[in-house]
C-alpha atoms as a PDB file:
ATOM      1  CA  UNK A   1     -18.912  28.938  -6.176  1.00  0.00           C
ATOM      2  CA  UNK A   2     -15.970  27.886  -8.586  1.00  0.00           C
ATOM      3  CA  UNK A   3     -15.295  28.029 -12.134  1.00  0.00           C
ATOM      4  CA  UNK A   4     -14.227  25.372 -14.117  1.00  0.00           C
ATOM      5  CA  UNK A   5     -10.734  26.077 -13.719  1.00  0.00           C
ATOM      6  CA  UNK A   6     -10.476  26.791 -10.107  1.00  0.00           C
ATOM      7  CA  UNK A   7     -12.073  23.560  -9.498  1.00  0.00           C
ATOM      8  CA  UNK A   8      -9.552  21.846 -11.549  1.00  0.00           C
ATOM      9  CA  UNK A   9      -7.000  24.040  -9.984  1.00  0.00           C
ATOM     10  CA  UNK A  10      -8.153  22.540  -5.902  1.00  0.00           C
ATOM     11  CA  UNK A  11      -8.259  19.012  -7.260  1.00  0.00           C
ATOM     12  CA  UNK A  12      -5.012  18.944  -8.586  1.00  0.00           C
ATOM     13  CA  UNK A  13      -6.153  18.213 -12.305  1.00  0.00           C
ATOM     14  CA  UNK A  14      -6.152  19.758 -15.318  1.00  0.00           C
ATOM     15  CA  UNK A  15      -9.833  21.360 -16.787  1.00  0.00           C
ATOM     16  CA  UNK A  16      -9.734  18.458 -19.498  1.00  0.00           C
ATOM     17  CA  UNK A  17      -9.541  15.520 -17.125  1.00  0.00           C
ATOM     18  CA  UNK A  18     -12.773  17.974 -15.624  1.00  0.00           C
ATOM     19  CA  UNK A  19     -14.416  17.614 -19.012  1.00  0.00           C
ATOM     20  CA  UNK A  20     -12.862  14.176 -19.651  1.00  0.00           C
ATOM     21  CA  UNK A  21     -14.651  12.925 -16.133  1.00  0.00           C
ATOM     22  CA  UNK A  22     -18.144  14.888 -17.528  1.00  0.00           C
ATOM     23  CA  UNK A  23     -18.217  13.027 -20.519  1.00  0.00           C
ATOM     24  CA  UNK A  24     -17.591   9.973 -18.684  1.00  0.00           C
ATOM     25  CA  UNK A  25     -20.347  10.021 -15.933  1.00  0.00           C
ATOM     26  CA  UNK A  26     -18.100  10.314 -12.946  1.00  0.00           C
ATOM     27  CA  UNK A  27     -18.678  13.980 -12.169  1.00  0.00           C
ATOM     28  CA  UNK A  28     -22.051  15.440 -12.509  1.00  0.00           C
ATOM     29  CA  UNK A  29     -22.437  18.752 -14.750  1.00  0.00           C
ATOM     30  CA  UNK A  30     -23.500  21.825 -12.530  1.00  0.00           C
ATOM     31  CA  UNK A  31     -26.303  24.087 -14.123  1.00  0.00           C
ATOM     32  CA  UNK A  32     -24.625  27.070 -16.224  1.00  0.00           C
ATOM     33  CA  UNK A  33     -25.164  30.150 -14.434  1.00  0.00           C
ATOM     34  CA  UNK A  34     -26.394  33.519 -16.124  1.00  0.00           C
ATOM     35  CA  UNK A  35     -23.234  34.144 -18.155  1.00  0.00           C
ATOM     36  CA  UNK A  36     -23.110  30.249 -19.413  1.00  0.00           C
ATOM     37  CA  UNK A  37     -20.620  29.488 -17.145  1.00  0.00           C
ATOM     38  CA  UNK A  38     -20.501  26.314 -14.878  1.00  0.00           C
ATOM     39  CA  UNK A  39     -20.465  27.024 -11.623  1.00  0.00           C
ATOM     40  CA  UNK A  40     -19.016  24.354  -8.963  1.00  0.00           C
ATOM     41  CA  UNK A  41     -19.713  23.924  -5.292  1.00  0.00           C
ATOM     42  CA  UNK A  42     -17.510  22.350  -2.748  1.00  0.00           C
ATOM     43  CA  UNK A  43     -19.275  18.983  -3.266  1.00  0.00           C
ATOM     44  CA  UNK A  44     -17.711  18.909  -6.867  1.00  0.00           C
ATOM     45  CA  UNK A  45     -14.106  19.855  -5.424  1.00  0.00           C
ATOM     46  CA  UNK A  46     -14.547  16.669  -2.547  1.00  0.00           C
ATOM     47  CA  UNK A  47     -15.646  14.426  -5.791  1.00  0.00           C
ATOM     48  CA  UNK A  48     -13.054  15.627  -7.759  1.00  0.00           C
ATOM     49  CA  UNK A  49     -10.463  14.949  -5.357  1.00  0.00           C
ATOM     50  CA  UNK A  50     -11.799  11.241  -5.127  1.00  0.00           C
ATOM     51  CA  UNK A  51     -11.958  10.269  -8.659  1.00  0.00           C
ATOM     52  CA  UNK A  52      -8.513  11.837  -9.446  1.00  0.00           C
ATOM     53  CA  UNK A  53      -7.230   9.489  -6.001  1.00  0.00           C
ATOM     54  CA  UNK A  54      -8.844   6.744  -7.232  1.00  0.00           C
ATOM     55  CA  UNK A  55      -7.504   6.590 -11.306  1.00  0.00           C
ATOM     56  CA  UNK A  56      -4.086   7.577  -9.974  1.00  0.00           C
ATOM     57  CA  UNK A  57      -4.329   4.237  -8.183  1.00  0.00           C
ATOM     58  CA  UNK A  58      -4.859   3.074 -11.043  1.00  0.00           C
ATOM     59  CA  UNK A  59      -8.505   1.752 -10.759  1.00  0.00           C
ATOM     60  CA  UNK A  60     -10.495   1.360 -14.139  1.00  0.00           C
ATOM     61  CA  UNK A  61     -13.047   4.331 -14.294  1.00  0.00           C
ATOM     62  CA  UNK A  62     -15.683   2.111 -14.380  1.00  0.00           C
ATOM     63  CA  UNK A  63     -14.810   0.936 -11.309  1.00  0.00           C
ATOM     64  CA  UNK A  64     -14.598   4.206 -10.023  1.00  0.00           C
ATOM     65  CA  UNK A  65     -18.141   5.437 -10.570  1.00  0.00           C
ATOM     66  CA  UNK A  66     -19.012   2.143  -8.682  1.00  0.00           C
ATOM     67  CA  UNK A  67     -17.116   3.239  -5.727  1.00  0.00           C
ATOM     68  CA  UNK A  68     -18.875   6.805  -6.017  1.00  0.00           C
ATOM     69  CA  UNK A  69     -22.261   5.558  -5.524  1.00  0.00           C
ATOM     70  CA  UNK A  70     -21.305   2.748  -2.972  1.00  0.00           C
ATOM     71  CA  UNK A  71     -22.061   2.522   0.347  1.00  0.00           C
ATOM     72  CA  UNK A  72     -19.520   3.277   3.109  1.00  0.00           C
ATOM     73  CA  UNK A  73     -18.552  -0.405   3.671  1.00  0.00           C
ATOM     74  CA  UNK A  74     -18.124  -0.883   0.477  1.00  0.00           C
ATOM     75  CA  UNK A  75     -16.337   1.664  -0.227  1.00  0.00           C
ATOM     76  CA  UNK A  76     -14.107   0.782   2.762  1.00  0.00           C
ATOM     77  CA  UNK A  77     -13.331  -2.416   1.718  1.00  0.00           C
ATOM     78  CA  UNK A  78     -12.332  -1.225  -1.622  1.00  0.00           C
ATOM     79  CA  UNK A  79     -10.027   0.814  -0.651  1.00  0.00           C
ATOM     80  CA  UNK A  80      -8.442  -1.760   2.131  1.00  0.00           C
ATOM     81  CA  UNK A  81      -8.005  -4.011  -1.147  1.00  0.00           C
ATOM     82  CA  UNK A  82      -6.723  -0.807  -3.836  1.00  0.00           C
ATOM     83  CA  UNK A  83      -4.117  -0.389  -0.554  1.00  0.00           C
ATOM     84  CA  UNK A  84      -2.813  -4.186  -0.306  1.00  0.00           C
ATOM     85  CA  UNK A  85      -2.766  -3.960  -4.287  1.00  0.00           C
ATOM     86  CA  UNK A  86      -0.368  -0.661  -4.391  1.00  0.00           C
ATOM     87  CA  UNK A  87       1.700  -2.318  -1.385  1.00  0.00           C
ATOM     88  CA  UNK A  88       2.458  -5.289  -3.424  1.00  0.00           C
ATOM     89  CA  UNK A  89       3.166  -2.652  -6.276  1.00  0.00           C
ATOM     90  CA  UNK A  90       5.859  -0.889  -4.149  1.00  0.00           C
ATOM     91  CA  UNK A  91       7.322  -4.449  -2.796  1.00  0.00           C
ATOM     92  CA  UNK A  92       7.394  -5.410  -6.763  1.00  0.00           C
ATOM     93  CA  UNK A  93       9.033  -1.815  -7.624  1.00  0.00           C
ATOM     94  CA  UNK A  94      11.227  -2.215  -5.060  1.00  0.00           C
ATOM     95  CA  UNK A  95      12.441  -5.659  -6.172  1.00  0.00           C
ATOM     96  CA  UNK A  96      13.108  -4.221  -9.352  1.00  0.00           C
ATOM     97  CA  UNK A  97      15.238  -0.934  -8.315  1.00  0.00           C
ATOM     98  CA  UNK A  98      17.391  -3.727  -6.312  1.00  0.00           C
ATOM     99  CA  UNK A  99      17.414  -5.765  -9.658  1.00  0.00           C
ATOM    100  CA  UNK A 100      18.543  -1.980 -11.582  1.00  0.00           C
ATOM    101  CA  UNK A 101      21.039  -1.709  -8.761  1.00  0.00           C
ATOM    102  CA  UNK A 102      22.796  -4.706  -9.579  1.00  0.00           C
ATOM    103  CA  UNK A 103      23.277  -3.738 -13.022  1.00  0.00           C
ATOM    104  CA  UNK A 104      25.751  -1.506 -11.892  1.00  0.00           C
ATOM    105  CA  UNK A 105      27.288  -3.550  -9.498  1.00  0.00           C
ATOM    106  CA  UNK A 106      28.655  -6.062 -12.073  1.00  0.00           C
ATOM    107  CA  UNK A 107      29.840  -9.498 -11.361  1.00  0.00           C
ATOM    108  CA  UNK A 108      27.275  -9.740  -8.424  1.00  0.00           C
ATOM    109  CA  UNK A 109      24.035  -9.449 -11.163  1.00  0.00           C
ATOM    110  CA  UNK A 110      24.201 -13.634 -11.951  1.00  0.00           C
ATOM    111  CA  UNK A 111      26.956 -14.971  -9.521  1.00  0.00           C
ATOM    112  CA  UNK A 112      26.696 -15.967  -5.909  1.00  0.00           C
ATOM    113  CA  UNK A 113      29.213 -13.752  -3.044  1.00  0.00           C
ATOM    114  CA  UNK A 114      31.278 -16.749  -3.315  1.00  0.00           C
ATOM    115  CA  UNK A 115      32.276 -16.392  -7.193  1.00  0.00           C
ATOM    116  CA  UNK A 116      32.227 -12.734  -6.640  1.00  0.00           C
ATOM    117  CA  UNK A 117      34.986 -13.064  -4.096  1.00  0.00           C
ATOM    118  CA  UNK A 118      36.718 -15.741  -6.083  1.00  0.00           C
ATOM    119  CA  UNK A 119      36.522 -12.949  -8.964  1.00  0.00           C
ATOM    120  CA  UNK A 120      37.651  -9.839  -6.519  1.00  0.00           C
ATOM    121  CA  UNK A 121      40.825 -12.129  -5.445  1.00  0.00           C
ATOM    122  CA  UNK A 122      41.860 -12.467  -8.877  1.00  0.00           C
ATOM    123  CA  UNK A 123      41.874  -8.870  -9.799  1.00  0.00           C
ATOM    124  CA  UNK A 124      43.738  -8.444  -6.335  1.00  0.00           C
ATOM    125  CA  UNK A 125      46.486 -10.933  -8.426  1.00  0.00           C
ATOM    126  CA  UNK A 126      46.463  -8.335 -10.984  1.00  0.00           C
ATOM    127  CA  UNK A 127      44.930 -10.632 -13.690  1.00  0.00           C
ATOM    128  CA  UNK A 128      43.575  -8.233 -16.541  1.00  0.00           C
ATOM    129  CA  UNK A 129      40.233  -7.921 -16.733  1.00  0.00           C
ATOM    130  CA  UNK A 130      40.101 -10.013 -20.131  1.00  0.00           C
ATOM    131  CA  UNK A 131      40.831 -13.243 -18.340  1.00  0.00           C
ATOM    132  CA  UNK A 132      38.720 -12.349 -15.867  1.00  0.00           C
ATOM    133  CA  UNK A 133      35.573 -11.524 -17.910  1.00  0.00           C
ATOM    134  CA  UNK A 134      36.095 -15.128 -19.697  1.00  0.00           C
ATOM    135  CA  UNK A 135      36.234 -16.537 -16.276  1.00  0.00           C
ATOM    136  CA  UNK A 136      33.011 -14.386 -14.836  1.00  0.00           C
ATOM    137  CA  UNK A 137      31.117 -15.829 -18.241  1.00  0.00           C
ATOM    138  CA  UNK A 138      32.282 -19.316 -17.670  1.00  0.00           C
ATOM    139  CA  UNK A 139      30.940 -19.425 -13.653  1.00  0.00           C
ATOM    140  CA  UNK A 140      27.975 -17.424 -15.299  1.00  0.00           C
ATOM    141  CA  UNK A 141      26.995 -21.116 -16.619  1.00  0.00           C
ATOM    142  CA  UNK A 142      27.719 -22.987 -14.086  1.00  0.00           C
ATOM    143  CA  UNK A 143      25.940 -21.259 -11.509  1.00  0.00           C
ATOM    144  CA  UNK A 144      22.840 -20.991 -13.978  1.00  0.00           C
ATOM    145  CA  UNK A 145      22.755 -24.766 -14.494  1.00  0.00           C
ATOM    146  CA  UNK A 146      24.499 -26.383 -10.965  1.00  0.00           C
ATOM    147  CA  UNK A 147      23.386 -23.672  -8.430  1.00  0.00           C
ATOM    148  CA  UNK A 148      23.748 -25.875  -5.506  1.00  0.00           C
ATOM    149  CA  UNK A 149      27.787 -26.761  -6.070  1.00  0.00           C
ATOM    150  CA  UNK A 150      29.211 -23.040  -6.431  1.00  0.00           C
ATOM    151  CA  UNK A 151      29.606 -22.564  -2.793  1.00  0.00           C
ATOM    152  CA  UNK A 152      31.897 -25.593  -3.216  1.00  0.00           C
ATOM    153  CA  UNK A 153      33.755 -24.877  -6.413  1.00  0.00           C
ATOM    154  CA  UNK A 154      34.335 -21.511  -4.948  1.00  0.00           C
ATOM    155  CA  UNK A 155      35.794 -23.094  -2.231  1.00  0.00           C
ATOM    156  CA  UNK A 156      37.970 -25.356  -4.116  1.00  0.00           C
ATOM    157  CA  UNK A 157      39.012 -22.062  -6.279  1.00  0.00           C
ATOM    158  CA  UNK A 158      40.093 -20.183  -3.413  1.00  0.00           C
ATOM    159  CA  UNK A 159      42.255 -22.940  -2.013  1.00  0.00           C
ATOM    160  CA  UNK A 160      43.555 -23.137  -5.828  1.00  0.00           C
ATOM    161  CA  UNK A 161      44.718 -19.990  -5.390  1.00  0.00           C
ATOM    162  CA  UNK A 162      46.816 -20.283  -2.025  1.00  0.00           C
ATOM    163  CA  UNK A 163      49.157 -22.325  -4.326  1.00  0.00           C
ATOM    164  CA  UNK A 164      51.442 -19.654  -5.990  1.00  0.00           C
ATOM    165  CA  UNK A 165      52.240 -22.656  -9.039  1.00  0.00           C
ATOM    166  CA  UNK A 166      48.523 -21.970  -9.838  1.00  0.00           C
ATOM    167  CA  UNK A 167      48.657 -18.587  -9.793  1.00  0.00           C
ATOM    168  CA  UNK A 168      51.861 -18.722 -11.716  1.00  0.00           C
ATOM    169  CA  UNK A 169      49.796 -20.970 -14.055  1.00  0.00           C
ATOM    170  CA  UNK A 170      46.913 -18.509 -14.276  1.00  0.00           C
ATOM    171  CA  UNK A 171      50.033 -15.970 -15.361  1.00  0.00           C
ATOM    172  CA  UNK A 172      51.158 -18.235 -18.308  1.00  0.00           C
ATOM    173  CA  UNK A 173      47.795 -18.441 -19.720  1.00  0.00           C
ATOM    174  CA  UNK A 174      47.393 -14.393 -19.873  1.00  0.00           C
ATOM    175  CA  UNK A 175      50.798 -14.415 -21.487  1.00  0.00           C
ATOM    176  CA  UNK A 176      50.009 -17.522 -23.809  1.00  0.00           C
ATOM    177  CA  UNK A 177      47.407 -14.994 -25.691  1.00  0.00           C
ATOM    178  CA  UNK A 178      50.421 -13.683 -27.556  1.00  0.00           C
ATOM    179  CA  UNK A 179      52.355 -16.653 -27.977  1.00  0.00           C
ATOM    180  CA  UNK A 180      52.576 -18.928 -31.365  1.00  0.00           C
ATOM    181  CA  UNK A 181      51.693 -22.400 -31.621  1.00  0.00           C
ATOM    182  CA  UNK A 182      54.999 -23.327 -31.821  1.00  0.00           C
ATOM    183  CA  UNK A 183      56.356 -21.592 -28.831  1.00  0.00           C
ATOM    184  CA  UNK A 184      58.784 -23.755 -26.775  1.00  0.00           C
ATOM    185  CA  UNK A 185      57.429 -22.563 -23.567  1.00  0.00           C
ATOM    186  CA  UNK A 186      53.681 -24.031 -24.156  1.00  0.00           C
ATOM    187  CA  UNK A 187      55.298 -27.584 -23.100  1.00  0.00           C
ATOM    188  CA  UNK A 188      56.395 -26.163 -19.856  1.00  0.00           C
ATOM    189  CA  UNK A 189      53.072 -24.793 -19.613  1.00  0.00           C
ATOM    190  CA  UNK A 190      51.567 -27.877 -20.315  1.00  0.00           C
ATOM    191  CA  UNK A 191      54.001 -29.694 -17.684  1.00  0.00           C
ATOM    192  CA  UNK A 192      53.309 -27.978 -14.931  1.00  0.00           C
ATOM    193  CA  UNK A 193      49.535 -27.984 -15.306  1.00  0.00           C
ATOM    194  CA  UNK A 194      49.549 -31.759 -15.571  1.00  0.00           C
ATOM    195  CA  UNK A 195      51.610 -31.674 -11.871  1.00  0.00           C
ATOM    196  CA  UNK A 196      49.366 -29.422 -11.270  1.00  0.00           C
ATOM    197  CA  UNK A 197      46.512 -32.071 -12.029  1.00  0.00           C
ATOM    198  CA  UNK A 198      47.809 -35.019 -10.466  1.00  0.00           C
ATOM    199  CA  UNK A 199      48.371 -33.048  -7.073  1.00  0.00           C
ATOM    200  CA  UNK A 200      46.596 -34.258  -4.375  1.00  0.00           C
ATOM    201  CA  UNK A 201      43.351 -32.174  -4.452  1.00  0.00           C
ATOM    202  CA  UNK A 202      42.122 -33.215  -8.280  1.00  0.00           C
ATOM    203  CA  UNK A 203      40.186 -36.135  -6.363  1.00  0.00           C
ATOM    204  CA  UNK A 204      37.842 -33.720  -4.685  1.00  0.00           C
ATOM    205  CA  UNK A 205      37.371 -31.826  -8.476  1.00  0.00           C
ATOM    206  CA  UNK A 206      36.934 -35.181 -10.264  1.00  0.00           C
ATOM    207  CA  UNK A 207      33.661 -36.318  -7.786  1.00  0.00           C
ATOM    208  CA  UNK A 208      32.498 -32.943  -8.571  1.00  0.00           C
ATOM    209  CA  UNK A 209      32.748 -32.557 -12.241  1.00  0.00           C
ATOM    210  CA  UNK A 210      30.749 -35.350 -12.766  1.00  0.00           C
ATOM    211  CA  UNK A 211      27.987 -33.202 -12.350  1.00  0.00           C
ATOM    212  CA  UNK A 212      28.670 -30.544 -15.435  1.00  0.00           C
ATOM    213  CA  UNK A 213      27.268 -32.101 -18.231  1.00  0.00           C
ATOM    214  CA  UNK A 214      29.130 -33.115 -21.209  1.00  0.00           C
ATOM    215  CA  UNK A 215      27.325 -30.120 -22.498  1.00  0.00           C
ATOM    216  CA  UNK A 216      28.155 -27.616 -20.569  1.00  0.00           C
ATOM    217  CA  UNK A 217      31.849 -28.522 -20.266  1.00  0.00           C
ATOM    218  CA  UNK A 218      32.055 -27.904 -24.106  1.00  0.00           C
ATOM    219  CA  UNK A 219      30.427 -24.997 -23.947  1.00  0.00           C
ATOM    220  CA  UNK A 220      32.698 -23.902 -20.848  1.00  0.00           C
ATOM    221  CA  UNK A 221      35.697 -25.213 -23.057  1.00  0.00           C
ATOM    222  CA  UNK A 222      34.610 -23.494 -26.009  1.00  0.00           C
ATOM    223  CA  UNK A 223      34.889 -20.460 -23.896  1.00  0.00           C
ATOM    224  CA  UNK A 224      38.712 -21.234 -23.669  1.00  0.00           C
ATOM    225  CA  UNK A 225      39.703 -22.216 -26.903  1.00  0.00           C
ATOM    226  CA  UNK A 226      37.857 -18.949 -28.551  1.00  0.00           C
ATOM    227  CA  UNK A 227      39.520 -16.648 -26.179  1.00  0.00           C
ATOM    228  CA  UNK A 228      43.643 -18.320 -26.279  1.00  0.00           C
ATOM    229  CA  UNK A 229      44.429 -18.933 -29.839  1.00  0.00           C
ATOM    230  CA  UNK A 230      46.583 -21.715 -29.297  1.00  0.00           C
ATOM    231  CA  UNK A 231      44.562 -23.550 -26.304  1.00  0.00           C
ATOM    232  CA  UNK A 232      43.949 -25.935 -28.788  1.00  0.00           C
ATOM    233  CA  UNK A 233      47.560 -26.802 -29.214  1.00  0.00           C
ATOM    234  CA  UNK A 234      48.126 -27.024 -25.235  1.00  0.00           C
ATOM    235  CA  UNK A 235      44.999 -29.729 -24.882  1.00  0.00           C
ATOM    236  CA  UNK A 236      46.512 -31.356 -27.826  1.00  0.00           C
ATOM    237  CA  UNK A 237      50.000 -31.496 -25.565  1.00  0.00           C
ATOM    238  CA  UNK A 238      48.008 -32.375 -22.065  1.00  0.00           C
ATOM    239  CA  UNK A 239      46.562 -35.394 -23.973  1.00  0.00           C
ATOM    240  CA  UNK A 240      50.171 -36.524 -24.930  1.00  0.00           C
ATOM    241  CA  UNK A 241      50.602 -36.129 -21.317  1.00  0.00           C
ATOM    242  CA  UNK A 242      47.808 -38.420 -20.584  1.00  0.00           C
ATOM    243  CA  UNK A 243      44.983 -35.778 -19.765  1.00  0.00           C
ATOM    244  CA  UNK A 244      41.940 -34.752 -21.895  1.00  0.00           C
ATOM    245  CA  UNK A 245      39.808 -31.932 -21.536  1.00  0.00           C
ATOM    246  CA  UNK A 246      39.670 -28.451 -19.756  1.00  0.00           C
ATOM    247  CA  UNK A 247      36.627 -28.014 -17.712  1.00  0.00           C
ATOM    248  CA  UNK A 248      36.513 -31.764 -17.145  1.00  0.00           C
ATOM    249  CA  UNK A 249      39.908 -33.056 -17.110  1.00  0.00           C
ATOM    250  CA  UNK A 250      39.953 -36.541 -17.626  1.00  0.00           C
ATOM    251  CA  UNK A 251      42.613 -39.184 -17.561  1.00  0.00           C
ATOM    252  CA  UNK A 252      43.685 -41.252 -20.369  1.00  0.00           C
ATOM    253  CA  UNK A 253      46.567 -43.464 -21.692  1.00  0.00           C
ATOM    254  CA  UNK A 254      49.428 -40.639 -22.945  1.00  0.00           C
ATOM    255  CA  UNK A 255      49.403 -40.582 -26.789  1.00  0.00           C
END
């Protein structure tokens, strides 16, 4: 026969949850012996053991002094159906240590391998990460919103990129963070992303950018014009040029 607290010791509880389950109608209360003390048989410590299994599964104890008094198919079926519920748990926990993961893993936690890659390639260029955080939040949006057309704007990017007059433009905006509005070497800037523009590929962008919203392009071009103080000045010179815009470049009559 066992005391209180070796029978709490073989169930792998504590001698309140022993009490707790008493008070509660799950565990019957032995007869006191001559000294006062409960005395426990191996009965309790097989009972125990269920009703601790059982609430660390987290069934209601109500529920669990059902399954006490139920018959073996019952009780069977029960636990086939607390096991499916606890394997959808794990799958679900799991899901979420992959989501925790990610958090650490940066770009990759709301972009697609494709704008991760297009991301990668530009630190490879040496770009500081400043640009390319404003770039990461920018893509960030479109993904969100146009899913289906990043594969293809990534695509698009990374042929961008084989041209070294874009990368050499991606170079004058980084420097054009310290520059004045009246710097002499924004036109030049400006020049060379209108020939830029009116190079061959801006077709294929064109068809495409009709499908960011005029919403989301000023929201995308807000991005720009908080993050280069004078990148109000340059759209002012690509519209003399005859362009308008950033995200969705559009062309006009030069002013």
């Amino acid at each position: 026969m066992l005391t209180i607290s070796q029978l709490a010791s073989y169930a792998g509880v504590t001698v309140r949850a022993v009490r707790h389950y008493h008070a509660k109608g799950l565990l019957p209360e032995p007869e006191r012996d001559r000294s006062g003390y409960r005395r426990y048989d191996a009965r309790a410590v097989v009972e125990l053991i269920k009703i601790r299994t059982l609430a660390e599964a987290g069934v209601p104890l109500a529920r669990v002094r059902e399954l006490l008094t139920a018959g073996e198919a019952e009780f069977n079926a029960a636990v086939a159906d607390i096991d499916r519920r606890l394997r959808a748990e794990i799958r679900e926990r799991q899901r979420h240590r992959e989501r925790i993961a990610q958090l650490a893993a940066g770009d990759s936690l709301a972009l697609p391998p494709e704008a991760v890659a297009y991301l990668d390639r530009l630190r490879k260029l040496g770009l500081p990460e400043r640009m390319i955080e404003g770039e990461r939040d920018g893509w960030i949006l479109v993904a969100a919103q146009l899913p289906q057309h990043m594969s293809l704007y990534m695509k698009l990017k990374q042929q961008e990129l084989d041209n070294p007059a874009t990368v050499e433009l991606y170079w004058d905006l980084v420097a054009m963070i310290d520059w004045g509005v009246d710097d002499p070497r924004l036109a030049a800037v400006a020049d060379r992303l209108v020939a830029s523009l009116e190079d061959a590929g801006i077709e294929e962008w064109a068809d495409h950018d009709q499908e960011i919203t005029d919403e989301l392009a000023d929201l995308l071009d807000s991005f720009f014009l908080d993050s280069v103080p004078i990148a109000r000045r340059l759209m002012e010179l690509l519209e003399e040029r005859g362009w308008r815009g950033w995200t969705k470049f559009e062309r006009i009559h030069p002013t």
